[in-house]
Protein backbone atom coordinates (compact mmCIF):
# COMPACT_ATOMS: atom_id res chain seq x y z
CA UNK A 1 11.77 -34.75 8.58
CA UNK A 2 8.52 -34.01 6.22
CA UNK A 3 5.90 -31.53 7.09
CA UNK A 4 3.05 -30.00 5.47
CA UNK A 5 3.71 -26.95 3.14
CA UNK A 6 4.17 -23.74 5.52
CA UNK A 7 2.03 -20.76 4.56
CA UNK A 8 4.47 -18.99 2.70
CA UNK A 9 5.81 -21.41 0.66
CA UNK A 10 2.03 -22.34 -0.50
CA UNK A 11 2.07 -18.63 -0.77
CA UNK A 12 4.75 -18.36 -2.72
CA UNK A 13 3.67 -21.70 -4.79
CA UNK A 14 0.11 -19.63 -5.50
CA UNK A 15 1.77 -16.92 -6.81
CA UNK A 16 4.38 -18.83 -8.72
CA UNK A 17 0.87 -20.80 -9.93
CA UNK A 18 -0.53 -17.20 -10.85
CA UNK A 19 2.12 -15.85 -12.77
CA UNK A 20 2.82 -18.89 -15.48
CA UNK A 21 -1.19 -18.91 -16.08
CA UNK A 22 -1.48 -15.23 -16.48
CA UNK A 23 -1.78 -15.03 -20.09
CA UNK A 24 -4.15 -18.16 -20.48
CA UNK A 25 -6.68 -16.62 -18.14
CA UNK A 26 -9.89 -17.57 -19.98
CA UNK A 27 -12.78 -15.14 -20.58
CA UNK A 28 -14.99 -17.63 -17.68
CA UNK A 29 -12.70 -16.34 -15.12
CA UNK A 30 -13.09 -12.46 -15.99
CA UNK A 31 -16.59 -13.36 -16.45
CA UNK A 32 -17.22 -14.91 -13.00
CA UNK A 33 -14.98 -12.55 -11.33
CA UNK A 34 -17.05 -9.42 -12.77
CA UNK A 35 -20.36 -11.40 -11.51
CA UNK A 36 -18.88 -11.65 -7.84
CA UNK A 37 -17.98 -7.76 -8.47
CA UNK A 38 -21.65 -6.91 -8.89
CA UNK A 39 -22.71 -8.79 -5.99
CA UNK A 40 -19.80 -7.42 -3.33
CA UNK A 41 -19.39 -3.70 -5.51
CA UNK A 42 -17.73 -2.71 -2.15
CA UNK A 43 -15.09 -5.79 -1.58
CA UNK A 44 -11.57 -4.14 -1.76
CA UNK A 45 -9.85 -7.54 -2.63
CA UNK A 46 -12.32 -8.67 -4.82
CA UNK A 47 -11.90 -5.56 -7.50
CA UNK A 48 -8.16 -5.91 -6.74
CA UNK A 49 -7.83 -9.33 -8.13
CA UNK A 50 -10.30 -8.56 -11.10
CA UNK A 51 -8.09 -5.28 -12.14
CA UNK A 52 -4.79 -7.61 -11.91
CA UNK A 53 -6.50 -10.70 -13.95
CA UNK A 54 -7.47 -8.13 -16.36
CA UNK A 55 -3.82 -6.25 -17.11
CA UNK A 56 -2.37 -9.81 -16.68
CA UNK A 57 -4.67 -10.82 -19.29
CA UNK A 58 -3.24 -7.61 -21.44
CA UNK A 59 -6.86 -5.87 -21.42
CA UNK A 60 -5.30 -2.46 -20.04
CA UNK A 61 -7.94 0.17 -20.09
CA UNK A 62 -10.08 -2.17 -18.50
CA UNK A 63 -8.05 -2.90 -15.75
CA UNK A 64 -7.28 1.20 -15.32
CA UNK A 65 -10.63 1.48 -15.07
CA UNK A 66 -11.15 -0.98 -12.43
CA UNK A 67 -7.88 0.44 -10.50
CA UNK A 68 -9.44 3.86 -10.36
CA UNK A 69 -12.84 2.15 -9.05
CA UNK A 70 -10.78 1.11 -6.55
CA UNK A 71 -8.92 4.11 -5.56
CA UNK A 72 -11.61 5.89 -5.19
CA UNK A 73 -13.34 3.11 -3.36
CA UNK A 74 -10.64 3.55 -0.80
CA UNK A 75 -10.91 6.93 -0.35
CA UNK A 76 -14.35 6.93 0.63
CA UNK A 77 -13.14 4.54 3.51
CA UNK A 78 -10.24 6.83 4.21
CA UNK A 79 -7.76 4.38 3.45
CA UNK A 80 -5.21 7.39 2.02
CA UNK A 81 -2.34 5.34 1.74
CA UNK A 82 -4.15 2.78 0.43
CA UNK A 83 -5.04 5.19 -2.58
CA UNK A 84 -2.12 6.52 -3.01
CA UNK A 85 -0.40 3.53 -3.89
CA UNK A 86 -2.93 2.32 -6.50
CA UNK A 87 -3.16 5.72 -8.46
CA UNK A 88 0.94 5.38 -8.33
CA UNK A 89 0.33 1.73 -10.04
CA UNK A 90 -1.66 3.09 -12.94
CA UNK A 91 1.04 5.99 -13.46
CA UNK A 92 3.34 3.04 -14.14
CA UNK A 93 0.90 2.09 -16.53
CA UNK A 94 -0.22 5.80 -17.84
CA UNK A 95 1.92 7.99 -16.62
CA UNK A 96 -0.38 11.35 -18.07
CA UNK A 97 -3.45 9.29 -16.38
CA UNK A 98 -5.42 12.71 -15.73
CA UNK A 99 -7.33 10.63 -12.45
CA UNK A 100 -4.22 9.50 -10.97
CA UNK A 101 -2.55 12.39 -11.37
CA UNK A 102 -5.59 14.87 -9.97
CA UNK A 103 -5.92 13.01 -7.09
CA UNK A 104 -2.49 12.14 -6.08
CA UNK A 105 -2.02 16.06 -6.35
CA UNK A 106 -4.76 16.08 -3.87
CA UNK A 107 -3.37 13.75 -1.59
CA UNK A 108 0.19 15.86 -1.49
CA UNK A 109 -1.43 18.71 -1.17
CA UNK A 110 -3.06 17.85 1.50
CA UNK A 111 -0.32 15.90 3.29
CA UNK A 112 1.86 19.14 2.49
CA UNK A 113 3.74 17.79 0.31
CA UNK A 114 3.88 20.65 -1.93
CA UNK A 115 6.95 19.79 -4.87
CA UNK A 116 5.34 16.42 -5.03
CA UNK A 117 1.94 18.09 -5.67
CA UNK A 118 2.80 19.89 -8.08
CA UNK A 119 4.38 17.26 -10.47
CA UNK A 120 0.89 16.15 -10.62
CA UNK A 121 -0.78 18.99 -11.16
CA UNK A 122 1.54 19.57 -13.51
CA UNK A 123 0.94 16.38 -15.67
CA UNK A 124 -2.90 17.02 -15.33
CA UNK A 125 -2.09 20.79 -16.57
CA UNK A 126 -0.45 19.48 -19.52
CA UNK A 127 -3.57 17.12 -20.34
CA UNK A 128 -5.97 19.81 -20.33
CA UNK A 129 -3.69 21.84 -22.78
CA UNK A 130 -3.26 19.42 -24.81
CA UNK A 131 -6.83 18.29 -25.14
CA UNK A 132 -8.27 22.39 -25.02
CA UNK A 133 -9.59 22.49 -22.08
CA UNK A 134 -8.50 25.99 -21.63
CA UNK A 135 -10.42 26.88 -18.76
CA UNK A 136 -9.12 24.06 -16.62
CA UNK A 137 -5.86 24.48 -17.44
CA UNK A 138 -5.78 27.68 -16.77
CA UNK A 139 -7.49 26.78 -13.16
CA UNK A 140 -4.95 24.43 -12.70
CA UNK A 141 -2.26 26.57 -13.14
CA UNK A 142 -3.20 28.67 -10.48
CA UNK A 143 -3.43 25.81 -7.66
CA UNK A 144 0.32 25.23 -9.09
CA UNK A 145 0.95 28.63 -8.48
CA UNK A 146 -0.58 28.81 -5.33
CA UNK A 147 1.53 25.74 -3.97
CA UNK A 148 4.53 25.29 -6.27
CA UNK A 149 8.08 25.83 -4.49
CA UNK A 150 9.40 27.51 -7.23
CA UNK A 151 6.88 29.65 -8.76
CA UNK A 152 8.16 31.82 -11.15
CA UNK A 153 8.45 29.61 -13.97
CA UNK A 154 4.79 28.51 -13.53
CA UNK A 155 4.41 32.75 -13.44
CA UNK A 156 5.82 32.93 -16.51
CA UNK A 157 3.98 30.07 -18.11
CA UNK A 158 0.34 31.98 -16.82
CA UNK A 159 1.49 35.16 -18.41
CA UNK A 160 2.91 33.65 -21.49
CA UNK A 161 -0.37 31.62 -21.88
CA UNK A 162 -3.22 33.73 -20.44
CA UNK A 163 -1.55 37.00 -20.76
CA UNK A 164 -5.07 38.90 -20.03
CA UNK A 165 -5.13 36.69 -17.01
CA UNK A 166 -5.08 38.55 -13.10
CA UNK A 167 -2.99 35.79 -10.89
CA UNK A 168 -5.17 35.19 -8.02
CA UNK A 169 -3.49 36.44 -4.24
CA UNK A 170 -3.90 33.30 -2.67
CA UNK A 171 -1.20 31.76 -0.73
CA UNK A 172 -0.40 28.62 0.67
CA UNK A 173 -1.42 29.03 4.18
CA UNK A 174 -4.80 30.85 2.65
CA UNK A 175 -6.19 27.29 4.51
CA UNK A 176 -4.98 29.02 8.00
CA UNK A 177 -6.72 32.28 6.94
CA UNK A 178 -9.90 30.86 5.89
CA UNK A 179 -10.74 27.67 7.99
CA UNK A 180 -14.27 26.08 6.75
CA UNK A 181 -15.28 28.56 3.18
CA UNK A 182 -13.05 27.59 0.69
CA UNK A 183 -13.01 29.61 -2.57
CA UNK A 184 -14.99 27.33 -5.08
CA UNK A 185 -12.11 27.47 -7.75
CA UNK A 186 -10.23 25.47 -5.07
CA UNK A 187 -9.97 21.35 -5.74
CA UNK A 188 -11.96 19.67 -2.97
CA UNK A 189 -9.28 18.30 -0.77
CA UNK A 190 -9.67 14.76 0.58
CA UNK A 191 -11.41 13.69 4.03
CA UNK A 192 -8.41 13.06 6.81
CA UNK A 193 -8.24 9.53 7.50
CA UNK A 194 -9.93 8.36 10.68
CA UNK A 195 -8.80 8.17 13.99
CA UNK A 196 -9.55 4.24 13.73
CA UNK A 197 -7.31 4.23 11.13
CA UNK A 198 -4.61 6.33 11.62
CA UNK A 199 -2.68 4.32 13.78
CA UNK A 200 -2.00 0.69 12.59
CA UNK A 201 -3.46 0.60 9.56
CA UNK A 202 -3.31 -3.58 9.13
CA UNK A 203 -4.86 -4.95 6.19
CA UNK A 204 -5.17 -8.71 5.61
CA UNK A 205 -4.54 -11.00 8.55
CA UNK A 206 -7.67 -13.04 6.68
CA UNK A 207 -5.59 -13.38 3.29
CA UNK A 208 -4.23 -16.56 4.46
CA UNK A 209 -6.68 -19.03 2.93
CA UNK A 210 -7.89 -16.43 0.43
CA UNK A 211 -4.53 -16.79 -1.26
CA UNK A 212 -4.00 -20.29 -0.98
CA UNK A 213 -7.17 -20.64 -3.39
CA UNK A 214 -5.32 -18.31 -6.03
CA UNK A 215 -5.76 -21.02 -8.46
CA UNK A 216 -7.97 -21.14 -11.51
CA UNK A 217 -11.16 -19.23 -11.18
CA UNK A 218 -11.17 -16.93 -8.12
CA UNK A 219 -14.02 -17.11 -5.38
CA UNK A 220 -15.08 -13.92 -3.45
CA UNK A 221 -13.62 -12.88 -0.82
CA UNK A 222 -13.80 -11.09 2.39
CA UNK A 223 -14.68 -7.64 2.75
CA UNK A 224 -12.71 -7.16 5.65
CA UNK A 225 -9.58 -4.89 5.92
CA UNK A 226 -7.74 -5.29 8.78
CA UNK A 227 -4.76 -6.96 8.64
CA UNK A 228 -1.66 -7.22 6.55
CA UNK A 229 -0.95 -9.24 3.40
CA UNK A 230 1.61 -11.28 1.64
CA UNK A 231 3.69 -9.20 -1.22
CA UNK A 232 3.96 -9.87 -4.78
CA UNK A 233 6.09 -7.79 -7.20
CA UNK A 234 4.64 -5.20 -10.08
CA UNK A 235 7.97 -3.63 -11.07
CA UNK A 236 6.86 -0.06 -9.97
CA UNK A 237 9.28 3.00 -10.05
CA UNK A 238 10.30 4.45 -7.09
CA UNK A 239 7.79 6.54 -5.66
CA UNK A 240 6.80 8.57 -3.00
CA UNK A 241 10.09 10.90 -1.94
CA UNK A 242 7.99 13.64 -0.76
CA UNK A 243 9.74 13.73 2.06
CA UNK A 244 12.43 15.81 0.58
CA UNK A 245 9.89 18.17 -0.10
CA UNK A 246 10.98 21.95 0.72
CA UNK A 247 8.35 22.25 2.98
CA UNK A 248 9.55 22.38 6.27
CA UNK A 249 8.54 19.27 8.51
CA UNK A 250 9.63 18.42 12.02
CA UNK A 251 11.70 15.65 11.75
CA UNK A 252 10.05 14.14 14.95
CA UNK A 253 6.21 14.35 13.23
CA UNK A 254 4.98 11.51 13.98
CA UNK A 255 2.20 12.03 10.90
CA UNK A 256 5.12 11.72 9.27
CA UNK A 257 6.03 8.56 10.66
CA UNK A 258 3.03 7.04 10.48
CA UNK A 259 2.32 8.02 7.04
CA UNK A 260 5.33 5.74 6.02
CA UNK A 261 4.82 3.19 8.09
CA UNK A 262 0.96 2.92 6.65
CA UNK A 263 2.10 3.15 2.80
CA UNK A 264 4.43 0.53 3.24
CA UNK A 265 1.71 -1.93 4.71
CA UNK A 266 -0.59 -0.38 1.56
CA UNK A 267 1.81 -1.33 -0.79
CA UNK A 268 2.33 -4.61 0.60
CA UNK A 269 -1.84 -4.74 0.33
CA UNK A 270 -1.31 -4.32 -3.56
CA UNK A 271 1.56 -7.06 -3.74
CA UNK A 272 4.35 -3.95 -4.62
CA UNK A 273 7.27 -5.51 -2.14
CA UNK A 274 9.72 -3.24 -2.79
CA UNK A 275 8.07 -0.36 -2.54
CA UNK A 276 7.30 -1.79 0.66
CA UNK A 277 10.41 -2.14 2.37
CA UNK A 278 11.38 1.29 0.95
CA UNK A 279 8.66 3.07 2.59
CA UNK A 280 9.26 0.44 5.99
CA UNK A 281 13.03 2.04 6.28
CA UNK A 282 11.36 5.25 7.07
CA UNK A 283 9.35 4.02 9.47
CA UNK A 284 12.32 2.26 11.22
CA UNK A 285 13.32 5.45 12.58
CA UNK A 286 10.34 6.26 14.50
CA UNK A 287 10.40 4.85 18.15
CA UNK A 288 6.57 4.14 17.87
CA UNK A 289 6.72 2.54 14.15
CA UNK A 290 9.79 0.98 14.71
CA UNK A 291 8.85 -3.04 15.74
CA UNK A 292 6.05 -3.23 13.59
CA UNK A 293 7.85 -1.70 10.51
CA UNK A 294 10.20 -5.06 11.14
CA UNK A 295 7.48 -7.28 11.71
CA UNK A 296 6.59 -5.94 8.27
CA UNK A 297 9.79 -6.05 6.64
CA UNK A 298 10.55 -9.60 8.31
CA UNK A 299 6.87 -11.09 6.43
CA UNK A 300 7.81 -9.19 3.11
CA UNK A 301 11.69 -10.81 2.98
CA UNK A 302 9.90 -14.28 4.21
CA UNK A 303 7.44 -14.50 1.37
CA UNK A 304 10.09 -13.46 -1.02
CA UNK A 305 12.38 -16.34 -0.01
CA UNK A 306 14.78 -14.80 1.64
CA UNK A 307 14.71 -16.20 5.26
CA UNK A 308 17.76 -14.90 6.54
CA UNK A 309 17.08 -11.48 5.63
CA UNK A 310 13.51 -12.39 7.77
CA UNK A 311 15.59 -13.25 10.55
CA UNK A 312 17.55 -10.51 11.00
CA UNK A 313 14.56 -8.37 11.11
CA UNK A 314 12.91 -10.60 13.64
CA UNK A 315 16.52 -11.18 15.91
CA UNK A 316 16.77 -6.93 16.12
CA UNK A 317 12.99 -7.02 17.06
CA UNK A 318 13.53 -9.10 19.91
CA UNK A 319 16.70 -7.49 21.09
CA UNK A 320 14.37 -3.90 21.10
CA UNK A 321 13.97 -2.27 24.85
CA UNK A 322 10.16 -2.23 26.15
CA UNK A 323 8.66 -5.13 24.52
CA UNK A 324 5.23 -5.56 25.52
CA UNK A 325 3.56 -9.26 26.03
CA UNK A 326 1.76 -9.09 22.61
CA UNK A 327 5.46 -7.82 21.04
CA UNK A 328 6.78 -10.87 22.52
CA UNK A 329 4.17 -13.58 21.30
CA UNK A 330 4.25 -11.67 17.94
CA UNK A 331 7.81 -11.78 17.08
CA UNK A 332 8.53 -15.08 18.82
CA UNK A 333 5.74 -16.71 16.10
CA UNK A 334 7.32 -15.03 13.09
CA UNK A 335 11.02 -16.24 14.03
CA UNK A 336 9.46 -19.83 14.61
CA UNK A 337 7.34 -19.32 11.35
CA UNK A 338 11.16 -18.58 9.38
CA UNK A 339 13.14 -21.15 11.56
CA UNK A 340 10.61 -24.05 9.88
CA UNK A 341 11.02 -22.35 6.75
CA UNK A 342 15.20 -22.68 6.66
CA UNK A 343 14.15 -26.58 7.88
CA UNK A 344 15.16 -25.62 11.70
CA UNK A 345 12.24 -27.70 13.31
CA UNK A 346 13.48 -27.99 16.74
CA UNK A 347 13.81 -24.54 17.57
CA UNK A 348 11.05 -23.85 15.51
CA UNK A 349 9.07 -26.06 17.87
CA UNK A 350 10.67 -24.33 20.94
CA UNK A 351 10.14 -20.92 19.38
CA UNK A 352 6.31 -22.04 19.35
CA UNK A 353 5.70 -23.19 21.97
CA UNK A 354 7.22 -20.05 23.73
CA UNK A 355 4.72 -17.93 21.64
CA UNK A 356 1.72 -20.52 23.16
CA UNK A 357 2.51 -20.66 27.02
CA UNK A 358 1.98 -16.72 25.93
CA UNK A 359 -1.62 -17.25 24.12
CA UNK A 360 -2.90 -20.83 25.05
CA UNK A 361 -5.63 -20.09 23.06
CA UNK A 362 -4.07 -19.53 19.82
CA UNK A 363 -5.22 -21.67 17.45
CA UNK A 364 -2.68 -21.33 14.81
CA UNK A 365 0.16 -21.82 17.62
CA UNK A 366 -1.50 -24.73 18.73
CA UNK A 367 -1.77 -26.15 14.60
CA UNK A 368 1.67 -25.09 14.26
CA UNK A 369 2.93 -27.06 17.35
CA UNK A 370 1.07 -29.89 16.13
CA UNK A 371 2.05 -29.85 13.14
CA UNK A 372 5.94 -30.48 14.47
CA UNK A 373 5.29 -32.47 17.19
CA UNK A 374 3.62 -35.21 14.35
CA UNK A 375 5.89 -35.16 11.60
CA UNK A 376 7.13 -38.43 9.97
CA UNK A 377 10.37 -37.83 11.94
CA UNK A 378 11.48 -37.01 15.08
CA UNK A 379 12.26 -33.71 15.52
């Protein structure tokens, strides 16, 4: 039996495309890329793909540059996770980036994640000694005081280093205390992320035919953010274990939860798989992030060829207590979606067609179904 090319394997065929003409990208495509950057300044996707062309292309400060454009870009939409994860990809890159490490210090800070926190502000601390800024190391210090777990050594440090220096009496719950006036020595923290977005933070269910044109010299793209996307690979350390914090959480937080579950689909925005599924077995322990963290998980381990590893993510989906009708449709279109992908057409077909006597009205059930039911062979 013949078909047409599913999505992922053109997906994975783009990418495949991508990678082997990474270092002949020509100065026309950075060129035209930068013009549709000028006319859509605000296009998440658009500054993505420029700041990957350009560290593909080995131009590195450049593409920092744009990364941080786009972090911050994402901030002022409130996508958190989404910044988090690109301020961790230029630390792979620059790991004493003075940016990244401000505002991921931020971030933890915020979040609560207090050992994590100060890492960064360490790193930033050492930056500013290192390059004489005196007085904002020495401010520094004292937010690491303030938050630190362990704070004598960073005690010590002040003392040894600013030995005329009064440590300030702040505390970490000085926040409680004082609930709007903030001292103005304090780092601005960052805006909570919406209620709009809290929840299911999806990112790219329009990246479909975007990616399929990954070929030569990119075309703009949409603006929108709502959906979730396809993974590619960056190599990235391990990140993110700010859950062992010593802060004391409730282990039933659903923040908590929630916060994994919407870094994983952020790093699967910024093609970082791994990091992905690392974050997604998190969020597998939360009752309410549970099926979609496996959706997740199930797309990642799809695109990265590895069907069977799909399946099983899709098989324990289905076998999960309280499925709703859109659960159902949802999961019963991804396990068709791998079945034609390990060359299983009839129950692929069946597994459709389940899906559509769910949603008559889907169009990509229907193209799917049609698809099948007019290959060159029977199926």
């Amino acid at each position: 039996m013949t078909t047409k090319p599913g999505f992922f394997s053109k997906l994975k065929n783009a990418f495949t495309r991508q990678k082997d003409t990474a270092t002949d990208i020509s100065d026309e495509v950075i060129s035209s890329l930068e013009d549709q950057v000028r006319q859509a300044p605000n296009n998440f996707r658009l500054r993505l793909k420029l700041a990957d062309t350009c560290l593909a292309r080995g131009e590195r400060e450049k593409a920092l540059e744009e990364y941080c454009s786009i972090a911050r870009l994402y901030l002022e939409h409130d996508f958190t996770p989404l910044a988090v994860a690109t301020y961790k990809k230029i630390l792979t890159e620059e790991a004493k980036h003075l940016e990244a490490n401000l505002e991921l210090g931020r971030i933890y800070r915020q979040k609560k994640f207090y050992a994590d926190a100060t890492s960064c502000f360490r790193e930033a601390f050492n930056y500013y000694q290192e390059n004489a800024l005196t007085d904002k190391a020495l401010q520094t210090l004292e937010t690491i005081i303030e938050i630190a777990p362990n704070k004598e050594p960073y005690r010590l440090l002040l003392k040894e280093l600013f030995p005329n220096h009064q440590e300030s009496s702040k505390s970490i719950y000085s926040d409680i205390i004082v609930t709007h006036k903030k001292p103005s020595s304090e780092p601005d923290l960052l805006p909570e992320e919406s209620d709009d977005f809290d929840m299911f933070f999806d990112l790219g269910a329009e990246l479909g035919e975007e990616i399929e044109e990954i070929e030569g010299c990119p075309t703009a793209e949409s603006n929108t953010n709502n959906g979730e996307d396809e993974p590619q690979a960056h190599g990235v350390e391990e990140i993110f274990q700010t859950l062992k914090s010593t802060f004391q959480e409730d282990k039933d937080n659903h923040d908590s939860d929630k916060f994994h579950y919407n870094l994983a689909l952020a790093y699967n925005e910024l093609k970082m798989p791994e990091q992905a599924l690392r974050e997604s077995e998190e969020a597998l322990k939360s009752t309410n992030f549970r099926l979609p963290a496996l959706l997740l998980r199930s797309r990642i381990f799809l695109s990265q060829g590895s069907p069977s590893e799909a399946l099983s993510q899709v098989q324990q989906g289905l076998l999960g207590k309280g499925l709703t009708r859109h659960d159902f449709l949802t999961f019963k279109m991804q396990l068709g979606l791998i079945l034609k992908e390990m060359g299983h057409y009839p129950q692929a077909l069946e597994s459709f067609r389940e899906a559509y006597s769910l949603d008559p009205e889907n169009e990509e059930l229907a193209r799917e179904i049609y698809a099948l039911e007019n290959s060159t062979e029977p199926v």
